[in-house]
C-alpha atoms as a PDB file:
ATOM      1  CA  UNK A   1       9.204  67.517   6.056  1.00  0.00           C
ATOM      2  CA  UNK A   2      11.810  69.815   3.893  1.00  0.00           C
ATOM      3  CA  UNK A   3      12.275  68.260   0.931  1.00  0.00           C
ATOM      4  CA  UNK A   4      14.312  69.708  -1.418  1.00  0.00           C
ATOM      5  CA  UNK A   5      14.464  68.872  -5.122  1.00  0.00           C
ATOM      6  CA  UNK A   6      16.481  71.114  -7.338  1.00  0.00           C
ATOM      7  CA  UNK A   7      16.583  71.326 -11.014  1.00  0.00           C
ATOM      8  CA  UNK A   8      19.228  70.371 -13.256  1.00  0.00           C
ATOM      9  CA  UNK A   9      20.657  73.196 -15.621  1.00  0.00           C
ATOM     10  CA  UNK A  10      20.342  71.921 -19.219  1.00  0.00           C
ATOM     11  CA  UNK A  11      19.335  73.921 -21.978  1.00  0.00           C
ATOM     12  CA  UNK A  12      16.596  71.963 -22.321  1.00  0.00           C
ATOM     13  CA  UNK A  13      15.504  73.127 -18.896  1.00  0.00           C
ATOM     14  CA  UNK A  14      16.101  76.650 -19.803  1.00  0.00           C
ATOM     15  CA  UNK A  15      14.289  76.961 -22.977  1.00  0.00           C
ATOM     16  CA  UNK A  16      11.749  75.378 -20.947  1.00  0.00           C
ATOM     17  CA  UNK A  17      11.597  78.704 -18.526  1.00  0.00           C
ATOM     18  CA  UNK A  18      12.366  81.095 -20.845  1.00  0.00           C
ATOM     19  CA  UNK A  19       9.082  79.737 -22.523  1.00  0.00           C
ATOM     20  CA  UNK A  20       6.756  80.075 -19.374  1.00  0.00           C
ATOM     21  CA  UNK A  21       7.710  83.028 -18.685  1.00  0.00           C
ATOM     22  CA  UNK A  22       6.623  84.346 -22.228  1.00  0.00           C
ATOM     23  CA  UNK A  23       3.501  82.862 -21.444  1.00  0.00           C
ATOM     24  CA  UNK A  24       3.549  84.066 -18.714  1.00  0.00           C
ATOM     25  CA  UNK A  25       3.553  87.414 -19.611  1.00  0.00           C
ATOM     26  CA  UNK A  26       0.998  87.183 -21.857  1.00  0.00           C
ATOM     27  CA  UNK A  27      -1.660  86.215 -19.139  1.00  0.00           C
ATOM     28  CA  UNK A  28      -0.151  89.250 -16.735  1.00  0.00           C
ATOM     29  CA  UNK A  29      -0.623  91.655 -19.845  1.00  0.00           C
ATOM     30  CA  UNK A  30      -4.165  89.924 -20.759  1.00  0.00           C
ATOM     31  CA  UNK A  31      -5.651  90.271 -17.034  1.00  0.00           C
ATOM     32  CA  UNK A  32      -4.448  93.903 -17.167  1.00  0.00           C
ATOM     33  CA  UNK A  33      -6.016  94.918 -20.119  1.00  0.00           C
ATOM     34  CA  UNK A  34      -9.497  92.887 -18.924  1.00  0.00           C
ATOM     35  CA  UNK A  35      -8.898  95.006 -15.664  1.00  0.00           C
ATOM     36  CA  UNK A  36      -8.484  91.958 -13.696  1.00  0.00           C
ATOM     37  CA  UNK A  37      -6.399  91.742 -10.143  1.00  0.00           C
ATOM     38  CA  UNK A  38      -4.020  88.640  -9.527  1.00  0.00           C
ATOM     39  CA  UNK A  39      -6.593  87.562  -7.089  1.00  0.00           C
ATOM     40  CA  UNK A  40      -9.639  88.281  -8.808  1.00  0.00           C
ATOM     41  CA  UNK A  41      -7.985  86.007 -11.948  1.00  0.00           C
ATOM     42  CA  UNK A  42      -7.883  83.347  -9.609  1.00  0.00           C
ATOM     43  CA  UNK A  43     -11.603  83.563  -7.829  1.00  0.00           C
ATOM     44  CA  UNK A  44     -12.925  83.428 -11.533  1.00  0.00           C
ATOM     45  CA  UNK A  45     -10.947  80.401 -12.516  1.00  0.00           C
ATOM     46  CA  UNK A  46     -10.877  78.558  -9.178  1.00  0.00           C
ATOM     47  CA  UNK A  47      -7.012  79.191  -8.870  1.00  0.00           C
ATOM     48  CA  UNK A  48      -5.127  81.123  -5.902  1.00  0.00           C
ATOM     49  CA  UNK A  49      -3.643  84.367  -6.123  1.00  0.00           C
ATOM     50  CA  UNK A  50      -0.382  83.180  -5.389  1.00  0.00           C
ATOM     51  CA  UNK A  51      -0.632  80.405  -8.291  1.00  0.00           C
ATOM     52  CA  UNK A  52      -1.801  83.483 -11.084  1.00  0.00           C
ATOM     53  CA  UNK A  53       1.505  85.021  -9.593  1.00  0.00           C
ATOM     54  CA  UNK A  54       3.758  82.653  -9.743  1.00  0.00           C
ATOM     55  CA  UNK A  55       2.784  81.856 -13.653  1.00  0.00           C
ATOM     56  CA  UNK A  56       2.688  85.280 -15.167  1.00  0.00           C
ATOM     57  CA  UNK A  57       6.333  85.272 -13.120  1.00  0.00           C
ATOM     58  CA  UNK A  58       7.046  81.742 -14.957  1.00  0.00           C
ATOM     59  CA  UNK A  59       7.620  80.240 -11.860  1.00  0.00           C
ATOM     60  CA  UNK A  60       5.081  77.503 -12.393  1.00  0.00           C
ATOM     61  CA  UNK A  61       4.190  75.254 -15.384  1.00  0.00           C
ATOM     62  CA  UNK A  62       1.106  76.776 -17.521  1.00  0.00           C
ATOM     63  CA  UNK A  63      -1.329  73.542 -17.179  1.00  0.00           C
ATOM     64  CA  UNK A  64      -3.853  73.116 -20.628  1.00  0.00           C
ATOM     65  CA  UNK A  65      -6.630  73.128 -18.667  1.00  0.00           C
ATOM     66  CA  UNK A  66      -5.355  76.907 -17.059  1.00  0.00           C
ATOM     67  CA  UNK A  67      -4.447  77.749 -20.353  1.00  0.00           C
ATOM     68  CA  UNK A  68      -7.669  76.504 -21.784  1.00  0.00           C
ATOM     69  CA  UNK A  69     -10.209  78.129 -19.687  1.00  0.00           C
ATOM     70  CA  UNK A  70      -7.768  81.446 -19.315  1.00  0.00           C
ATOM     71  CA  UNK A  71      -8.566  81.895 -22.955  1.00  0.00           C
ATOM     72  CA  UNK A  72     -12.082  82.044 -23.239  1.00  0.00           C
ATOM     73  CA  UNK A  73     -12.392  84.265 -19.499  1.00  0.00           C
ATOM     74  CA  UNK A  74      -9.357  87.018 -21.367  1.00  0.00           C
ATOM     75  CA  UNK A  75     -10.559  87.174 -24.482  1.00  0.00           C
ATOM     76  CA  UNK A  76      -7.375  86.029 -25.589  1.00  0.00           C
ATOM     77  CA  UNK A  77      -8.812  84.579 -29.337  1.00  0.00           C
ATOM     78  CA  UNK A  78      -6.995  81.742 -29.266  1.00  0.00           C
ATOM     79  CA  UNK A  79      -3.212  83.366 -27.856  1.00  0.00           C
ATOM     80  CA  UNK A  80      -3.066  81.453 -25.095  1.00  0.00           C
ATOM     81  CA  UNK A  81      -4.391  77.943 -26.328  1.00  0.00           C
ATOM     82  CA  UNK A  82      -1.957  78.151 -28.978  1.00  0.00           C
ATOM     83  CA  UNK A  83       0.787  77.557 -26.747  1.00  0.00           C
ATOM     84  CA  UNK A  84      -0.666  74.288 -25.117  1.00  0.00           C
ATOM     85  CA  UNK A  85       1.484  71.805 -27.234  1.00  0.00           C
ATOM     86  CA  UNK A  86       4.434  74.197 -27.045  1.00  0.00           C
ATOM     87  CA  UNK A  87       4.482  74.280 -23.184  1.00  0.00           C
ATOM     88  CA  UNK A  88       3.850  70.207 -23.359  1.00  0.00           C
ATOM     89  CA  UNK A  89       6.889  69.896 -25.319  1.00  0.00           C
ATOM     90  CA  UNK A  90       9.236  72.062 -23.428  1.00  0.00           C
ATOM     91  CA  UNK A  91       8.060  70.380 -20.224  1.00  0.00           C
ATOM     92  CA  UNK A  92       8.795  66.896 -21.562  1.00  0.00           C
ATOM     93  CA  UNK A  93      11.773  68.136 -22.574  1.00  0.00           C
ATOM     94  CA  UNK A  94      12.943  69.279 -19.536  1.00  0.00           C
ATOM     95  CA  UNK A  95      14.912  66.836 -17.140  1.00  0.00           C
ATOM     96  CA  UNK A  96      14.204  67.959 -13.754  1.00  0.00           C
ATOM     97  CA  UNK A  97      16.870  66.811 -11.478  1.00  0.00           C
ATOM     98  CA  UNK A  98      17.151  66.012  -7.713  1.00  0.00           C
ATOM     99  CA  UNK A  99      19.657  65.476  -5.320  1.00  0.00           C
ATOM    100  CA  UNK A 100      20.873  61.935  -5.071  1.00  0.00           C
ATOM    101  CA  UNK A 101      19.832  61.164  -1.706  1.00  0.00           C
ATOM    102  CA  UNK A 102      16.519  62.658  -2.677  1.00  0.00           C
ATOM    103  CA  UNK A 103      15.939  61.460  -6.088  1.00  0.00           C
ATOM    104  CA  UNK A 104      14.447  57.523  -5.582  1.00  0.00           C
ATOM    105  CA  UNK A 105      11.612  59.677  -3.073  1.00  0.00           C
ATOM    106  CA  UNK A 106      11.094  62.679  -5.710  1.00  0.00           C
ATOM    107  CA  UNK A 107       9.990  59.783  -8.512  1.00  0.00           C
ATOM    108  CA  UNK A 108       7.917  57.888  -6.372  1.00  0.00           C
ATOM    109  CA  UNK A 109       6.133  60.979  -4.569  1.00  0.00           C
ATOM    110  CA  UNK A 110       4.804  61.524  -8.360  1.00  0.00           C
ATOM    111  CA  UNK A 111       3.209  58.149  -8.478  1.00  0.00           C
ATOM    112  CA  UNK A 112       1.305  58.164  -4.931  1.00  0.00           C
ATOM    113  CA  UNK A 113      -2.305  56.999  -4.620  1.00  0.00           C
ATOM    114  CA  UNK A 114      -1.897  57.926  -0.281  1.00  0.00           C
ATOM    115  CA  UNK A 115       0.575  59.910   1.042  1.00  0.00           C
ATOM    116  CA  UNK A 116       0.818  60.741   5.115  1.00  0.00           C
ATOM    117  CA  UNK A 117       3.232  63.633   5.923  1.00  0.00           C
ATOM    118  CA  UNK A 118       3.702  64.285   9.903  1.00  0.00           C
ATOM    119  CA  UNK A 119       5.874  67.390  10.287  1.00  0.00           C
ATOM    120  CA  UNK A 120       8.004  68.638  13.289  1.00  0.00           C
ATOM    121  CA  UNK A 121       9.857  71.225  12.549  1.00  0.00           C
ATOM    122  CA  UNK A 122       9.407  73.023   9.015  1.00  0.00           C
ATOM    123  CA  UNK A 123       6.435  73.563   7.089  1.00  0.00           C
ATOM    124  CA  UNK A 124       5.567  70.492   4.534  1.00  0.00           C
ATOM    125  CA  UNK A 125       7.049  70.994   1.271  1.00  0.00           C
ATOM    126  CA  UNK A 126       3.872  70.196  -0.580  1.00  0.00           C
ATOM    127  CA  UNK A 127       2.190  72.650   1.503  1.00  0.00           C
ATOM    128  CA  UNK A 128       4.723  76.129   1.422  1.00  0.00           C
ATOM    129  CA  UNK A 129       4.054  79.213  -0.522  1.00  0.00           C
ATOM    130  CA  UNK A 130       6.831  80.081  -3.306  1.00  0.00           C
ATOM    131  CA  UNK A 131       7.972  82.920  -0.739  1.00  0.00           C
ATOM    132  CA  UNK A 132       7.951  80.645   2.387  1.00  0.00           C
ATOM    133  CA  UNK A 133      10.344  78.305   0.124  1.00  0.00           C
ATOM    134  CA  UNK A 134      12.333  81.072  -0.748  1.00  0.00           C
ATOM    135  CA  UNK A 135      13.146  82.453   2.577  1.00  0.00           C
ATOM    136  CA  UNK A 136      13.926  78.530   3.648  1.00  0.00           C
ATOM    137  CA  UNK A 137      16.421  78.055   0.796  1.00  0.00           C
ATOM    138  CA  UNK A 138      17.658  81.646   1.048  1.00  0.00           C
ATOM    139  CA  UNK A 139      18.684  81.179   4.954  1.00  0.00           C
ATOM    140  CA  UNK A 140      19.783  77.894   4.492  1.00  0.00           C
ATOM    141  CA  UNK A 141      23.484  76.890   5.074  1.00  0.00           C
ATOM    142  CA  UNK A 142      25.878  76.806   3.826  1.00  0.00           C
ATOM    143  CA  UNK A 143      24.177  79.795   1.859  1.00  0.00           C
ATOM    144  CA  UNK A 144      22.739  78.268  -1.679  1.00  0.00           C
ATOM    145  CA  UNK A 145      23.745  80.298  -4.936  1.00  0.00           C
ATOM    146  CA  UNK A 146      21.084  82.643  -6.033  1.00  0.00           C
ATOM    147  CA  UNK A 147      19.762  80.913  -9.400  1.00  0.00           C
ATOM    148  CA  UNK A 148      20.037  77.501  -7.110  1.00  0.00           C
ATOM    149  CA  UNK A 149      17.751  78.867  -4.608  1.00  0.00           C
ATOM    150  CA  UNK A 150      15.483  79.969  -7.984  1.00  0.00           C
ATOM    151  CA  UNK A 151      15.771  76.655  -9.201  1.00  0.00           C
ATOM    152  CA  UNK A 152      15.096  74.922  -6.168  1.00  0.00           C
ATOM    153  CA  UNK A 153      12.075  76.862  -5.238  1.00  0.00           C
ATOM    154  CA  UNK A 154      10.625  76.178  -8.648  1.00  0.00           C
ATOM    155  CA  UNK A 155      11.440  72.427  -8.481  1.00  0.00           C
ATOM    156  CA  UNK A 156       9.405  72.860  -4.916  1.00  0.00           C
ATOM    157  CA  UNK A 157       6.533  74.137  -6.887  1.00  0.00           C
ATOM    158  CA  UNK A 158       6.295  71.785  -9.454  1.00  0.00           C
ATOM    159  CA  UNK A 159       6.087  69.000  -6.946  1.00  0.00           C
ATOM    160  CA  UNK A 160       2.596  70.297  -6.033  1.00  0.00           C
ATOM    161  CA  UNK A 161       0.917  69.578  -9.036  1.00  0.00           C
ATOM    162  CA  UNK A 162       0.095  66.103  -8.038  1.00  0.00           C
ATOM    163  CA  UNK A 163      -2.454  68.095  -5.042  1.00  0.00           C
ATOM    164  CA  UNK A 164      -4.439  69.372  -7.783  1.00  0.00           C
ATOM    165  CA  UNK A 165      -4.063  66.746 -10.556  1.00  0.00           C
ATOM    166  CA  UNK A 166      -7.020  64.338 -11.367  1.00  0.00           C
ATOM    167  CA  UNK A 167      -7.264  62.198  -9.697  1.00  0.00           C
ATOM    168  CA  UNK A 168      -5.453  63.343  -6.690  1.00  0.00           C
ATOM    169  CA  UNK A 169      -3.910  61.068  -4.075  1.00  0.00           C
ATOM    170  CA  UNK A 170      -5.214  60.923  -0.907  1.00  0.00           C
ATOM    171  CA  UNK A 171      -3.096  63.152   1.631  1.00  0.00           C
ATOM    172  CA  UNK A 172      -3.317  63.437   4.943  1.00  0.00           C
ATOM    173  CA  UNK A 173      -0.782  66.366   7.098  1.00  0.00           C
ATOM    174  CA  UNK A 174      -0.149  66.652  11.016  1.00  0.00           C
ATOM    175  CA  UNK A 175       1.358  69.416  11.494  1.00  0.00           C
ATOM    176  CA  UNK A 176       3.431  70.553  15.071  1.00  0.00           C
ATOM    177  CA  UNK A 177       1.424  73.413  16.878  1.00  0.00           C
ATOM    178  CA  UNK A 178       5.222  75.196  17.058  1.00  0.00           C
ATOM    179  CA  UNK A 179       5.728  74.697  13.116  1.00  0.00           C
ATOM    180  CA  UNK A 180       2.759  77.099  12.868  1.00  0.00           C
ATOM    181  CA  UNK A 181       4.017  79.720  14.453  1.00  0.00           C
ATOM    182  CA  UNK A 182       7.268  80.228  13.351  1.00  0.00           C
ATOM    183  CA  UNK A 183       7.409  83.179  10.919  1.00  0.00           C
ATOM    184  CA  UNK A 184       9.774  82.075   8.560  1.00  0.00           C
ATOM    185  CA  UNK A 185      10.466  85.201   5.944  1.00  0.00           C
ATOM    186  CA  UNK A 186       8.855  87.276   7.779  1.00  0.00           C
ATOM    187  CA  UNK A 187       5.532  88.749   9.332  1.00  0.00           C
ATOM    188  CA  UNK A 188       3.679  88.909   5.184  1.00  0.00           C
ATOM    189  CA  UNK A 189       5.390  85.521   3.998  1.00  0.00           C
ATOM    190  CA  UNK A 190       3.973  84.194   7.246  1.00  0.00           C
ATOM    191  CA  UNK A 191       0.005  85.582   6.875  1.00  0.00           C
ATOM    192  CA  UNK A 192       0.401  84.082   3.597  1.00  0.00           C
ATOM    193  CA  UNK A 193       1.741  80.624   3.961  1.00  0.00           C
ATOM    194  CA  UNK A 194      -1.289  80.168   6.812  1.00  0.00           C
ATOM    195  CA  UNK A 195      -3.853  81.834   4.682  1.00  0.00           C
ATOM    196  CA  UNK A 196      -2.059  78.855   1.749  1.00  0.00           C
ATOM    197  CA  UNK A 197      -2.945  76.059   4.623  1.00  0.00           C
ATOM    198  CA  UNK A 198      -6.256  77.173   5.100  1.00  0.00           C
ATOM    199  CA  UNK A 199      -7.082  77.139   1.147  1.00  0.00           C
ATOM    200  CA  UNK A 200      -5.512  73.534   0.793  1.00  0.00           C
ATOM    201  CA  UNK A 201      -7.273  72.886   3.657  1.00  0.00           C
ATOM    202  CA  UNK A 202     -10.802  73.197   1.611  1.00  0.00           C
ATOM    203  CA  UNK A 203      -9.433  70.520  -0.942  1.00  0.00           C
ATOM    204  CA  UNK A 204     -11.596  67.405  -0.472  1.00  0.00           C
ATOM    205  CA  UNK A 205      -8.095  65.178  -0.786  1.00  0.00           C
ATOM    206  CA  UNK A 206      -6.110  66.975   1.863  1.00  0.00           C
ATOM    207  CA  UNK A 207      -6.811  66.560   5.937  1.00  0.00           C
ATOM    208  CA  UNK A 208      -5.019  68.606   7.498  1.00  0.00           C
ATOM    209  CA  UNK A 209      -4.665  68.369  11.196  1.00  0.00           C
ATOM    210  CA  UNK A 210      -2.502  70.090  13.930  1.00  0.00           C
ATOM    211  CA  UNK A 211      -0.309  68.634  17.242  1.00  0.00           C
ATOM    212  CA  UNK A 212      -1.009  71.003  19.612  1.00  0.00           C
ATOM    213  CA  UNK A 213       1.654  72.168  22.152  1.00  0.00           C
ATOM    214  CA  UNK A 214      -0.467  71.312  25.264  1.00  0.00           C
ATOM    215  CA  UNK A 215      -0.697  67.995  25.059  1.00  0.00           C
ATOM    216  CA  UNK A 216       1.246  66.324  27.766  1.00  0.00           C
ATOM    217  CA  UNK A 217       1.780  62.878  26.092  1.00  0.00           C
ATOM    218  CA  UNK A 218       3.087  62.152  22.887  1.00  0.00           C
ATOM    219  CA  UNK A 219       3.768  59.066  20.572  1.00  0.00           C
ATOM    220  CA  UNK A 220       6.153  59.899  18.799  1.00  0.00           C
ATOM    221  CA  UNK A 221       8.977  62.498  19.665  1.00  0.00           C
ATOM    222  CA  UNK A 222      11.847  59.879  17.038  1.00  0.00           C
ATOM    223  CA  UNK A 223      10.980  62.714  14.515  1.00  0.00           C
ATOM    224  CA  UNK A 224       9.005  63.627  11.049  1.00  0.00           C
ATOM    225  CA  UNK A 225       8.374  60.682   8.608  1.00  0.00           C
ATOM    226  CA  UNK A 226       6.131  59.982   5.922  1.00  0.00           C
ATOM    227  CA  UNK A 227       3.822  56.862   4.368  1.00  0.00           C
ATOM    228  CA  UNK A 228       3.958  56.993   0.911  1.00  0.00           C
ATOM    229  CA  UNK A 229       2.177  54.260  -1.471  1.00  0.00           C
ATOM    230  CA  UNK A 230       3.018  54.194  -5.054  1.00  0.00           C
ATOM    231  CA  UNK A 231       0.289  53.245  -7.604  1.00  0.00           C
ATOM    232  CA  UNK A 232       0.523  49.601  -7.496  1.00  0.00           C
ATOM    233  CA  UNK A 233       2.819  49.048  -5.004  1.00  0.00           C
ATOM    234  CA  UNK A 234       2.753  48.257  -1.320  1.00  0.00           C
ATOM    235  CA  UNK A 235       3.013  51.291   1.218  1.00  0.00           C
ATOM    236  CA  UNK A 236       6.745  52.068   2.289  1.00  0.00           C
ATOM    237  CA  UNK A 237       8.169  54.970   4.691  1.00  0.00           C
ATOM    238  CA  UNK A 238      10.336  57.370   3.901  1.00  0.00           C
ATOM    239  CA  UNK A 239      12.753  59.507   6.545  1.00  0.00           C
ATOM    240  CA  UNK A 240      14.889  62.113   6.022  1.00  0.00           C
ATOM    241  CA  UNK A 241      17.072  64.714   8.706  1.00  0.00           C
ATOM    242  CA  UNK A 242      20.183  66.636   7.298  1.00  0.00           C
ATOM    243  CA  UNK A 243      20.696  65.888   3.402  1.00  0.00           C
ATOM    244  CA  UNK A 244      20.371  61.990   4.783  1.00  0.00           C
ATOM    245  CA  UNK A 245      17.217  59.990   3.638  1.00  0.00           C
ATOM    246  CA  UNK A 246      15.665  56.469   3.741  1.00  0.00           C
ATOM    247  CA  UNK A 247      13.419  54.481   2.349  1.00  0.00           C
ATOM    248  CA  UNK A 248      11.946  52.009   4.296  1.00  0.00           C
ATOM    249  CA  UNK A 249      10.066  48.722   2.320  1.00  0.00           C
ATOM    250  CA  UNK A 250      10.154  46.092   5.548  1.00  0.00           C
ATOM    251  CA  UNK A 251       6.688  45.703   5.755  1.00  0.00           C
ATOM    252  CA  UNK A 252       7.003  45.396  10.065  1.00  0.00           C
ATOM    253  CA  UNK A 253       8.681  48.847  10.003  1.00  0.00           C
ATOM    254  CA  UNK A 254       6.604  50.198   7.654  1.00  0.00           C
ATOM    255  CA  UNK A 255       3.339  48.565   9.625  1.00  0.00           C
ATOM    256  CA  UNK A 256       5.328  49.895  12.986  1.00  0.00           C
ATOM    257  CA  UNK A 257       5.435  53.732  11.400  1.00  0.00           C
ATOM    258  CA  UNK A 258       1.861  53.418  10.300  1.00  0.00           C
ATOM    259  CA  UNK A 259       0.621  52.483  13.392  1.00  0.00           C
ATOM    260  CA  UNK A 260       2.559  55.512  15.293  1.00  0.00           C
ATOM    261  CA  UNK A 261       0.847  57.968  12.447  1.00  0.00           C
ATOM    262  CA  UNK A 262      -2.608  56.483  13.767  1.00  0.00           C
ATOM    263  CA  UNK A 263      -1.297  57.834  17.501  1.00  0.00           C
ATOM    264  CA  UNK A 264      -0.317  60.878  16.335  1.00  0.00           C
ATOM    265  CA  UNK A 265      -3.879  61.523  14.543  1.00  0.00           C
ATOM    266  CA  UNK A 266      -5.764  60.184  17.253  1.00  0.00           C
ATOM    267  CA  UNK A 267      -3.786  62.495  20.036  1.00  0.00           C
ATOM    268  CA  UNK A 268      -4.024  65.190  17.027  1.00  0.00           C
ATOM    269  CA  UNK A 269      -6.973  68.069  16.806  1.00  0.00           C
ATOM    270  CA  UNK A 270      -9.698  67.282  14.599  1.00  0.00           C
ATOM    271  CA  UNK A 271      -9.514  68.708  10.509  1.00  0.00           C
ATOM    272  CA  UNK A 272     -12.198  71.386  11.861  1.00  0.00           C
ATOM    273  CA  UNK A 273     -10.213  72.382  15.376  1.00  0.00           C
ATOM    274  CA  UNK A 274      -6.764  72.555  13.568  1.00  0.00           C
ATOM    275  CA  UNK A 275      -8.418  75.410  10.601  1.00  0.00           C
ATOM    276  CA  UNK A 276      -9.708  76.870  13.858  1.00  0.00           C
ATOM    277  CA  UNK A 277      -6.313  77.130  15.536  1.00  0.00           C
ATOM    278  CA  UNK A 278      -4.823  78.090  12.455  1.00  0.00           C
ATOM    279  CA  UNK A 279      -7.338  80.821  11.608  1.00  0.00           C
ATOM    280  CA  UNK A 280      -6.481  82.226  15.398  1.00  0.00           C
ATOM    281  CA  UNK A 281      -2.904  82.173  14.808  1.00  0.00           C
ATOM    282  CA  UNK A 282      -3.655  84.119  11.559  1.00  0.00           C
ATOM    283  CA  UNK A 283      -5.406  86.712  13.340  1.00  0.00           C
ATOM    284  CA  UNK A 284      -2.645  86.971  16.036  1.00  0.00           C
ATOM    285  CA  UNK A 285      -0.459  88.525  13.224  1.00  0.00           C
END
């Protein structure tokens, strides 16, 4: 599902930036000097190439442990670890801010223990490449400002974290067949967003799973949904089409959505046959 969390314009949220991006410069000018590529960073560190590029761009939160083990592999004497409790600061200090109708999902999406995201028609949002959510809020109308569609892409971004925060919820993803092979941004924003799917794919909290086009029955054509469950807290749904979202806390709805998910992952492929598919659609490009 597109969801779309934007960030709210404070100072506090701009000293904030203005801050990773410093930092974020120092790691670009760090790996340069070491004679490191953006990708090669990443394989040494266990991070992706598009994650090294989207911090020395500022574009994502500097984590301590990054920072930390970015240190010791640059050389960096201590540059980089110095900024730990600045960056914790500035991201304490910045409010990030959703849209109202989003807002009651955004905060519990940060507590989940589970969380089941079935997909029709865009890409997940936990799941896009910063340039796949750029060309989605770029081409979106009515046409979004451009530091809105800056803002929103980062606020996109930061909702990841919880994939690769310890300990991770569980997350499962189907994932229309048709989703897959629409090229949104183009041919090289494309490659990359599958090549994203098939990394995330290798997480051991992620299943990721495809709805192929062939299949002549289905369970559930009513739309995308997800099953969220907050630490604590029972499971609840959550729907959303056109800037319109619900919650849903009846348990026999939320028992009645839970048991469609189970039909669509039974009628889905496999976690192995859907990287298959999606490693052929990559090399149809």
């Amino acid at each position: 599902m597109e969801l779309d969390g934007a960030i709210d314009g404070s100072d506090d949220s701009e000293e904030a930036a203005d801050l990773f991006r410093v930092v974020g410069r120092q790691v670009r000018l760090l790996r340069e000097r070491a004679g490191l590529t953006q990708r090669e960073l990443g394989e040494r560190l266990g991070y992706s190439e598009e994650l090294i590029r989207s911090l020395e761009r500022g574009r994502r939160t500097p984590q301590p442990e990054f920072l930390d083990a970015a240190d010791d592999l640059l050389g960096a004497g201590g540059l980089l670890r110095s900024t730990m409790e600045d960056v914790k600061r500035a991201k304490a200090r910045a409010r990030v801010k959703h849209p109202a109708w989003f807002n009651d999902y955004a905060k519990l999406e940060r507590q989940a223990v589970e969380l089941h995201d079935y997909s029709t028609l865009a890409m997940p949002g936990l799941l896009q490449t910063e340039d796949h959510a750029r060309a989605v809020f770029t081409s979106r109308q009515p046409l979004l400002p451009d530091d809105v569609v800056e803002q929103r892409v980062l606020a996109r971004m930061e909702r990841q974290e919880i994939l690769t925060s310890w300990p991770p919820p569980l997350t499962t993803f189907i994932i229309e067949e048709s989703v897959l092979r629409r090229p949104i941004g183009g041919h090289d924003v494309h490659c990359r967003q599958l090549e994203k799917l098939v990394e995330l794919a290798g997480l051991r909290s992620v299943e990721l799973q495809v709805m192929p086009t062939y299949v002549d029955e289905h369970p559930s054509l009513g739309g995308p949904f997800i099953l969220l469950t907050p630490k604590g807290r029972a499971q609840m749904g959550y729907l959303e089409v056109q800037n319109i979202s619900k919650l849903i806390t009846d348990l026999e709805e939320v028992r009645m959505l839970s048991a469609r998910y189970g039909s669509i992952r039974g009628q889905a492929l496999s976690p192995r046959e859907s990287l298959v598919l999606i490693e052929k659609i990559l090399g149809e490009q």
